[in-house]
C-alpha atoms as a PDB file:
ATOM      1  CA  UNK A   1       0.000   0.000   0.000  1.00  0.00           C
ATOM      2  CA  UNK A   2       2.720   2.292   0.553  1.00  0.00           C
ATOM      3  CA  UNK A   3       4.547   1.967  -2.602  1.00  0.00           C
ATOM      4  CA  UNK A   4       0.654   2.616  -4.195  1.00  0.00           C
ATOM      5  CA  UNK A   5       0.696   6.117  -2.406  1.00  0.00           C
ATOM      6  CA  UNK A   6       4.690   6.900  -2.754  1.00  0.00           C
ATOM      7  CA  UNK A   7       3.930   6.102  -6.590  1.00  0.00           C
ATOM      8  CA  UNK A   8       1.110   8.375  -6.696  1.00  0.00           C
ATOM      9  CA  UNK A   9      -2.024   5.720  -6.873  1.00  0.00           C
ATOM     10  CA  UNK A  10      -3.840   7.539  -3.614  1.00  0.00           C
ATOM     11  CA  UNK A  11      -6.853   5.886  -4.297  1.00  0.00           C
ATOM     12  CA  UNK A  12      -5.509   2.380  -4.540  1.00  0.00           C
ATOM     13  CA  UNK A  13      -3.229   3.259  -1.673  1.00  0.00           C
ATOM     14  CA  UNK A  14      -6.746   3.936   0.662  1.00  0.00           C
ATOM     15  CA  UNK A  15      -8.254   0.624  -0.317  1.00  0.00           C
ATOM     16  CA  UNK A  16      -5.006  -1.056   0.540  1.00  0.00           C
ATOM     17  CA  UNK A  17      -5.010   0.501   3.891  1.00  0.00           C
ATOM     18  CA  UNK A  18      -8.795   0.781   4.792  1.00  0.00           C
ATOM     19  CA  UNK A  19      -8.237  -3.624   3.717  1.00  0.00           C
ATOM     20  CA  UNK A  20      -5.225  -3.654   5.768  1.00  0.00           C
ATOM     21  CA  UNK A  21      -6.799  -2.126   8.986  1.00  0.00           C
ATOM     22  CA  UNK A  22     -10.099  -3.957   8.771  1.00  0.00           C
ATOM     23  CA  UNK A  23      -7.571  -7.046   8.667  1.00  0.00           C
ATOM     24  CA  UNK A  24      -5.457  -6.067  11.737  1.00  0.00           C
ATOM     25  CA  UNK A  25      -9.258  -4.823  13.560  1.00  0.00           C
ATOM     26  CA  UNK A  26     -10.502  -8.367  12.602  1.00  0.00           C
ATOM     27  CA  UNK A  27      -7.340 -10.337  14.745  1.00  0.00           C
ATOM     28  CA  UNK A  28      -5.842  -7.874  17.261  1.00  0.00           C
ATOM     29  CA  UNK A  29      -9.161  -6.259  17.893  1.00  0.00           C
ATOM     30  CA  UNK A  30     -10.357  -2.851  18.700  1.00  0.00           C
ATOM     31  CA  UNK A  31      -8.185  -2.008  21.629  1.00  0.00           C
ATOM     32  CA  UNK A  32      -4.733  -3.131  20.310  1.00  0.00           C
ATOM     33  CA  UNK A  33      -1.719  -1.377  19.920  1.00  0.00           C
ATOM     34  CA  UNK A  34      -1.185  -3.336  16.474  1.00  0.00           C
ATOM     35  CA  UNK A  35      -4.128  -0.355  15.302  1.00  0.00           C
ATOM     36  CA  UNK A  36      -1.794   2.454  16.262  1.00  0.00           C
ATOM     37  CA  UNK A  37      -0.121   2.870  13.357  1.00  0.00           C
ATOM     38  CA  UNK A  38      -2.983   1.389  10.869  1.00  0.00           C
ATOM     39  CA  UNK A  39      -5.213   3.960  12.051  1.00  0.00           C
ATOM     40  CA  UNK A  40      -2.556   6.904  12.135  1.00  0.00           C
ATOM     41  CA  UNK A  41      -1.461   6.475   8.172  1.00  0.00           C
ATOM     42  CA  UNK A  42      -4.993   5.760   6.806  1.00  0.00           C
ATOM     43  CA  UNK A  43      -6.437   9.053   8.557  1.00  0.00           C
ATOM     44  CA  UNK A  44      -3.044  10.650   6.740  1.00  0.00           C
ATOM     45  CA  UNK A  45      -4.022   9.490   3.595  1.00  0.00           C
ATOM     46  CA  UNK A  46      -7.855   9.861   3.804  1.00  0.00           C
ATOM     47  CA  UNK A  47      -7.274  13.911   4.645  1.00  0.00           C
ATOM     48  CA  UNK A  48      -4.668  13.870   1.526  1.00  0.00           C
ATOM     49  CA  UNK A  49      -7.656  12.641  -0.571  1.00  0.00           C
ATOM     50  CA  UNK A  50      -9.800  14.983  -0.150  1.00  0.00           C
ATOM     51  CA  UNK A  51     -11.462  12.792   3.012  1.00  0.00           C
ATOM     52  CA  UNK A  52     -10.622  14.998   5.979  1.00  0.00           C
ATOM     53  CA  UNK A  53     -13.088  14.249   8.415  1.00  0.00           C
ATOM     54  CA  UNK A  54     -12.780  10.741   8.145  1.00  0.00           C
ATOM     55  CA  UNK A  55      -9.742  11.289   8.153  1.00  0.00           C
ATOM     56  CA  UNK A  56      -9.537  13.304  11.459  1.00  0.00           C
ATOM     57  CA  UNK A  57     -11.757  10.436  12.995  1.00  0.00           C
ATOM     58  CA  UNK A  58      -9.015   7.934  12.071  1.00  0.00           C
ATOM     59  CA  UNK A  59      -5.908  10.216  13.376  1.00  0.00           C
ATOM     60  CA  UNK A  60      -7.752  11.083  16.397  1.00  0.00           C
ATOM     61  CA  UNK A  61      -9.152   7.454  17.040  1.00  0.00           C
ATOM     62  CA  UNK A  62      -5.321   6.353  16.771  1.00  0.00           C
ATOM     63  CA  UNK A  63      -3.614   9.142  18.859  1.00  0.00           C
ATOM     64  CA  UNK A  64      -6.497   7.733  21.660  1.00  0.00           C
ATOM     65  CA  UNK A  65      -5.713   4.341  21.366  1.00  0.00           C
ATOM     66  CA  UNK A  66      -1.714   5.087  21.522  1.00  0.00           C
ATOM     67  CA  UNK A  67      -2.582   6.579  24.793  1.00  0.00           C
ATOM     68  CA  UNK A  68      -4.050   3.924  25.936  1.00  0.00           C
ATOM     69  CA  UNK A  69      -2.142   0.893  24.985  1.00  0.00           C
ATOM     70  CA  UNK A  70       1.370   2.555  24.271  1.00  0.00           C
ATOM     71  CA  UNK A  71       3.814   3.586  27.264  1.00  0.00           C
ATOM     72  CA  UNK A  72       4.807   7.041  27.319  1.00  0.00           C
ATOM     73  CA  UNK A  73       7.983   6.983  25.312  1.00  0.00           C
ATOM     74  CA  UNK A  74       7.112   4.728  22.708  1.00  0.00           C
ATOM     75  CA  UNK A  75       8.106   5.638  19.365  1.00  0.00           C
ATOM     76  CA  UNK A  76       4.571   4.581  18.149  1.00  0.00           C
ATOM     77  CA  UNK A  77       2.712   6.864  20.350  1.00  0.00           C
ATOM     78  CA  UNK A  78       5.248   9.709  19.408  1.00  0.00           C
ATOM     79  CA  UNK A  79       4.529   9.143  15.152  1.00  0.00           C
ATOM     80  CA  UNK A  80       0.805   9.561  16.338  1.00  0.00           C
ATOM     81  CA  UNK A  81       1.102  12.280  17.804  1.00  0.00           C
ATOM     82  CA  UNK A  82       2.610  14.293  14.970  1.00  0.00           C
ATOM     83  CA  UNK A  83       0.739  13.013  12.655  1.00  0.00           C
ATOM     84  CA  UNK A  84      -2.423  14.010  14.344  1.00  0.00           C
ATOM     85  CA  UNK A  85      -0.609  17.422  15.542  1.00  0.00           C
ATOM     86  CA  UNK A  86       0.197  18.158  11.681  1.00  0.00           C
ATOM     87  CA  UNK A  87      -3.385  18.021  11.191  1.00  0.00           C
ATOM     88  CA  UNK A  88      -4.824  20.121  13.692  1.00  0.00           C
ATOM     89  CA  UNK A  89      -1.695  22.779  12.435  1.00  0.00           C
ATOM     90  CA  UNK A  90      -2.889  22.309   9.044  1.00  0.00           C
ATOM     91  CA  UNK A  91      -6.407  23.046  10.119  1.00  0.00           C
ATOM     92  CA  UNK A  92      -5.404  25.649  12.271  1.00  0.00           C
ATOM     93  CA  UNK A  93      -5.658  24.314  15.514  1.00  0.00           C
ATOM     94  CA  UNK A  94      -2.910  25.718  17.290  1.00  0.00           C
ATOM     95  CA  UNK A  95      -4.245  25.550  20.799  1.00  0.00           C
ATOM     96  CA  UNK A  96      -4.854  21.514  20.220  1.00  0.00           C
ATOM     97  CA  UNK A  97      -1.734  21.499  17.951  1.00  0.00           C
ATOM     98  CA  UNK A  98       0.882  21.998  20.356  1.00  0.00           C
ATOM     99  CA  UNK A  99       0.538  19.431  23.381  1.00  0.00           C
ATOM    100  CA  UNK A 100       0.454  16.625  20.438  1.00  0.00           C
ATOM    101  CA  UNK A 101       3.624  18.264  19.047  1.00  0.00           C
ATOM    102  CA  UNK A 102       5.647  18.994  21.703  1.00  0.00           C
ATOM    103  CA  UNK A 103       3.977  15.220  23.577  1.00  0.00           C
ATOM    104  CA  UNK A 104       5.577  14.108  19.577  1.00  0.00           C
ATOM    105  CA  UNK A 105       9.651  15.793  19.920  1.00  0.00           C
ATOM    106  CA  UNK A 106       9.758  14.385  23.754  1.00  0.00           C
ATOM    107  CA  UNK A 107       8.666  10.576  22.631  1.00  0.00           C
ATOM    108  CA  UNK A 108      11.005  10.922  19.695  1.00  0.00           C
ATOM    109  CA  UNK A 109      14.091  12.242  22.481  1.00  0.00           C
ATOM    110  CA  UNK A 110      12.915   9.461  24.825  1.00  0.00           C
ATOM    111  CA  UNK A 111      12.867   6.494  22.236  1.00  0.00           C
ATOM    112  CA  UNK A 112      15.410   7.354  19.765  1.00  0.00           C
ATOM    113  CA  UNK A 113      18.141  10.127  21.145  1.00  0.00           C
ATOM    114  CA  UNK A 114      18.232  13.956  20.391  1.00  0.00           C
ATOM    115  CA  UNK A 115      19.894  13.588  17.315  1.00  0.00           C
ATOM    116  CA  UNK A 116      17.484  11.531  15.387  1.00  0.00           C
ATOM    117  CA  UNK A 117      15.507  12.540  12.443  1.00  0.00           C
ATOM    118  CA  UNK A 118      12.134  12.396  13.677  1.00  0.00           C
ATOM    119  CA  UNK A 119      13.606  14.735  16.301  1.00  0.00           C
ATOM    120  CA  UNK A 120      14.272  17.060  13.852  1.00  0.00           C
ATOM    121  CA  UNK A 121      10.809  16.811  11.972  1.00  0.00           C
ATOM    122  CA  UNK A 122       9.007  17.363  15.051  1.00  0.00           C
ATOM    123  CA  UNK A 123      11.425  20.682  15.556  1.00  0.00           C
ATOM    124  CA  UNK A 124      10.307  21.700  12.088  1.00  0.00           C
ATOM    125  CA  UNK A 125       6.708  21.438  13.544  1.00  0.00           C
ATOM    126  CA  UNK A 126       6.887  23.275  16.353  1.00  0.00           C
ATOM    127  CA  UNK A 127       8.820  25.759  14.239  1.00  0.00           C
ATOM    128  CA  UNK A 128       5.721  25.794  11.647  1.00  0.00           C
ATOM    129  CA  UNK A 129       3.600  25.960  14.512  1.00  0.00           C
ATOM    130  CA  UNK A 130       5.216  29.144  16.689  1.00  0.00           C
ATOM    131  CA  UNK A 131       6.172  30.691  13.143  1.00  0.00           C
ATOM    132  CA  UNK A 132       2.458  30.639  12.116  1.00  0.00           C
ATOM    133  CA  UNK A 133       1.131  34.122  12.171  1.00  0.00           C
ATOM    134  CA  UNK A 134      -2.370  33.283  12.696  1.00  0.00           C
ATOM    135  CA  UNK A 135      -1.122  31.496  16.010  1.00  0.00           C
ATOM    136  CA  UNK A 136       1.010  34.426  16.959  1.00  0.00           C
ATOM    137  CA  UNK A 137      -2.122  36.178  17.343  1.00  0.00           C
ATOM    138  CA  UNK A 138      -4.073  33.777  19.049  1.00  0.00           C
ATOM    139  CA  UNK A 139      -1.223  33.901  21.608  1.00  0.00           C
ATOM    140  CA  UNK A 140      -1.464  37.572  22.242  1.00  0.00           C
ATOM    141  CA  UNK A 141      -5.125  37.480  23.295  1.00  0.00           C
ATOM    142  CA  UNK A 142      -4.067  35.538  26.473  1.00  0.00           C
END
């Protein structure tokens, strides 16, 4: 499913995913951490394809679970929270954005050192976020 999206085929790509998920629903069931990461890329994809609130419902269904079944610190829980972050930035939802960002560059420190890569991409987040001038202003009202 991956290489379906990476080569452009988004709609393929969804019924991959939406195939694999019911799949991994069907024998880990609905509380597993196996759905973390199902749940997390389909609700990507869905919101690239022009299916944002399902979308949403699949990102924010995931980031829920990860709290639930993931320690603090897994690298899991820290992908979900960036990914569902990113959306609520790219929605403008800076308020809800930034405890799922900043909750995203501390997993990544805990699980895989300062000077990984998804340390840096959740850095380029927060800098999206803080650099956003619609959020500067929501700031100032405080």
């Amino acid at each position: 499913a991956v290489g379906l999206v990476q080569g452009g085929q988004l709609s393929e790509g969804v019924e991959m995913f939406e195939r694999a998920l019911r799949a991994q629903r069907a024998v880990a069931g609905k509380e597993s951490a196996d759905l973390v990461l199902p749940l997390s890329s389909l609700g990507n994809l869905l919101t690239k394809v022009g299916r944002a609130e399902e979308g949403e419902r699949l990102l924010r269904e995931g980031y829920e679970l990860s709290q639930r079944a993931l320690e603090q610190g897994h690298p899991h829980r820290a992908v979900v929270s960036i990914n569902f972050g990113n959306l609520l930035l790219d929605t403008k939802r800076f308020v809800e954005a930034m405890p799922l960002l900043l909750e995203a560059l501390s997993g990544f420190e805990q699980a895989l050192g300062p000077s990984h890569p998804n340390v840096g991409l959740a850095h380029l987040s927060l800098g999206n976020l803080y650099s956003n001038p619609a959020n500067a202003e929501d700031r100032s009202k405080d």
